[in-house]
Protein backbone atom coordinates (compact mmCIF):
# COMPACT_ATOMS: atom_id res chain seq x y z
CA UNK A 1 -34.65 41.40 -10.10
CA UNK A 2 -32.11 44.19 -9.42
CA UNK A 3 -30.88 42.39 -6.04
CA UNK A 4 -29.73 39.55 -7.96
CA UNK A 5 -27.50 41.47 -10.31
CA UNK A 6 -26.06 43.50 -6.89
CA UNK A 7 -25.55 40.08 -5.09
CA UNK A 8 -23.32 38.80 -8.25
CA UNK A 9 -21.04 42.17 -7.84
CA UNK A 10 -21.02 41.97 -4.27
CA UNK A 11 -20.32 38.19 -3.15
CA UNK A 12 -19.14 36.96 -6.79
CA UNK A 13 -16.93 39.76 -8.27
CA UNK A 14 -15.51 40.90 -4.43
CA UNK A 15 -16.48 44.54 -4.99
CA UNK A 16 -17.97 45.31 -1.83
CA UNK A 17 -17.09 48.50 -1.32
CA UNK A 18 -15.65 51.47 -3.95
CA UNK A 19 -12.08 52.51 -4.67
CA UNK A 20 -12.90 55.76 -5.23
CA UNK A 21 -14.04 58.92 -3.21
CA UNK A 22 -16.86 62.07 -3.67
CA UNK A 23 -20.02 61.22 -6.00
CA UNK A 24 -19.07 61.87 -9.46
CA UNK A 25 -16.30 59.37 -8.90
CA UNK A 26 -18.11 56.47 -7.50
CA UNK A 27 -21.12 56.73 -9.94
CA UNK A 28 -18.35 56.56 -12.72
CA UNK A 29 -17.20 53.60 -10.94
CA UNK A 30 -20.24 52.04 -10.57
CA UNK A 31 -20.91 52.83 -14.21
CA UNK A 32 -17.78 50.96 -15.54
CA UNK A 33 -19.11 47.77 -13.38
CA UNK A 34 -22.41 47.67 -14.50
CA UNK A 35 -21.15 47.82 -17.96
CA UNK A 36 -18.61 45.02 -17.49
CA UNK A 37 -21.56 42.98 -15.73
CA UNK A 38 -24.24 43.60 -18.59
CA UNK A 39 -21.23 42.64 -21.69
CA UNK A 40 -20.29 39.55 -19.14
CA UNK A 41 -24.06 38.86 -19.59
CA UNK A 42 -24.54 39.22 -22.94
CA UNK A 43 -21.96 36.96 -23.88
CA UNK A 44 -23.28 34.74 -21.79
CA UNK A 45 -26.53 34.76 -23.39
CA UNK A 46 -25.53 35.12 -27.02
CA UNK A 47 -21.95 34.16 -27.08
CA UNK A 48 -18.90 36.10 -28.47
CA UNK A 49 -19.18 35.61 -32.01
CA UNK A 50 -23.11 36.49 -32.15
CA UNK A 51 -22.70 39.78 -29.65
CA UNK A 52 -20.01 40.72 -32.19
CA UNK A 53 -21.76 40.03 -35.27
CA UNK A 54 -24.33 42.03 -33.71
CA UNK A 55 -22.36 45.16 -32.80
CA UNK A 56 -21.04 45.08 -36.47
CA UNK A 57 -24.40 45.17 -37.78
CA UNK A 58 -25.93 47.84 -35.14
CA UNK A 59 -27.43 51.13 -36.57
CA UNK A 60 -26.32 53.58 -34.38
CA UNK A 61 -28.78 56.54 -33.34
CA UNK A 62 -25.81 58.81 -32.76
CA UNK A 63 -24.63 60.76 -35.87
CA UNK A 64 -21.03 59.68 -36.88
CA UNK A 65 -19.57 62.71 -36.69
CA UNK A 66 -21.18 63.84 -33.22
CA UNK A 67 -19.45 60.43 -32.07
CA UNK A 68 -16.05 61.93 -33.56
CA UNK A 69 -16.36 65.14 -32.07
CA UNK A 70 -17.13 63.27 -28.20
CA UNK A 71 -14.08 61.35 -28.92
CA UNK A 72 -12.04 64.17 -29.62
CA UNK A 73 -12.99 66.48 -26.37
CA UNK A 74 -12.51 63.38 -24.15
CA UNK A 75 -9.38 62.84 -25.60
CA UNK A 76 -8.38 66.38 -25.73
CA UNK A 77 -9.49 66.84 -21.47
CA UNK A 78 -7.58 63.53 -21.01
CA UNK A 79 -4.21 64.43 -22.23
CA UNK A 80 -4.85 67.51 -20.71
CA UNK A 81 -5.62 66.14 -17.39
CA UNK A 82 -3.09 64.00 -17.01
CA UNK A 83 -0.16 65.37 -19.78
CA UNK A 84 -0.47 62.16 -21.96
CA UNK A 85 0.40 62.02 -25.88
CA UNK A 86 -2.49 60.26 -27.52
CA UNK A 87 -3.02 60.00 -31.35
CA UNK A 88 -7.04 59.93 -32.11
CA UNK A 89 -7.93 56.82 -34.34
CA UNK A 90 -10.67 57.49 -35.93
């Protein structure tokens, strides 16, 4: 089942090969395409307004403000990495 979803990427999408160099960066790579594949899926299988509908009403198993706090640090290494001004929406 897994060499299906690899032969989509590969021949479908074009990415044959990664962008990026050293481990950490090509798993995050590969991490951003798998998502993009499995949200390309799941509107295919339940359609945009369902999968939304769905994400409105999901109970998240992740405290609120733990989510907040993530957001924050990312944010925070971001601008510090690479000297952006962001505002946080929360």
């Amino acid at each position: 089942m897994n060499e299906h979803i690899f032969g989509t990427i590969k021949r479908q999408w074009g990415y044959n090969h990664t962008n990026l160099i050293g481990l950490e960066k090509v798993n995050g790579e590969h991490s951003l395409i798998m998502l993009v594949y499995n949200i390309k899926r799941s509107i295919n299988i339940l359609g945009v307004p369902d999968l939304i509908a769905k994400l409105k009403n999901w109970k998240s198993p992740y405290k609120t403000k733990g989510v907040f706090v993530f957001k924050r640090v990312y944010l925070r290494l971001f601008n510090d990495l690479f000297g952006l001004d962001l505002a946080i929406a929360a």
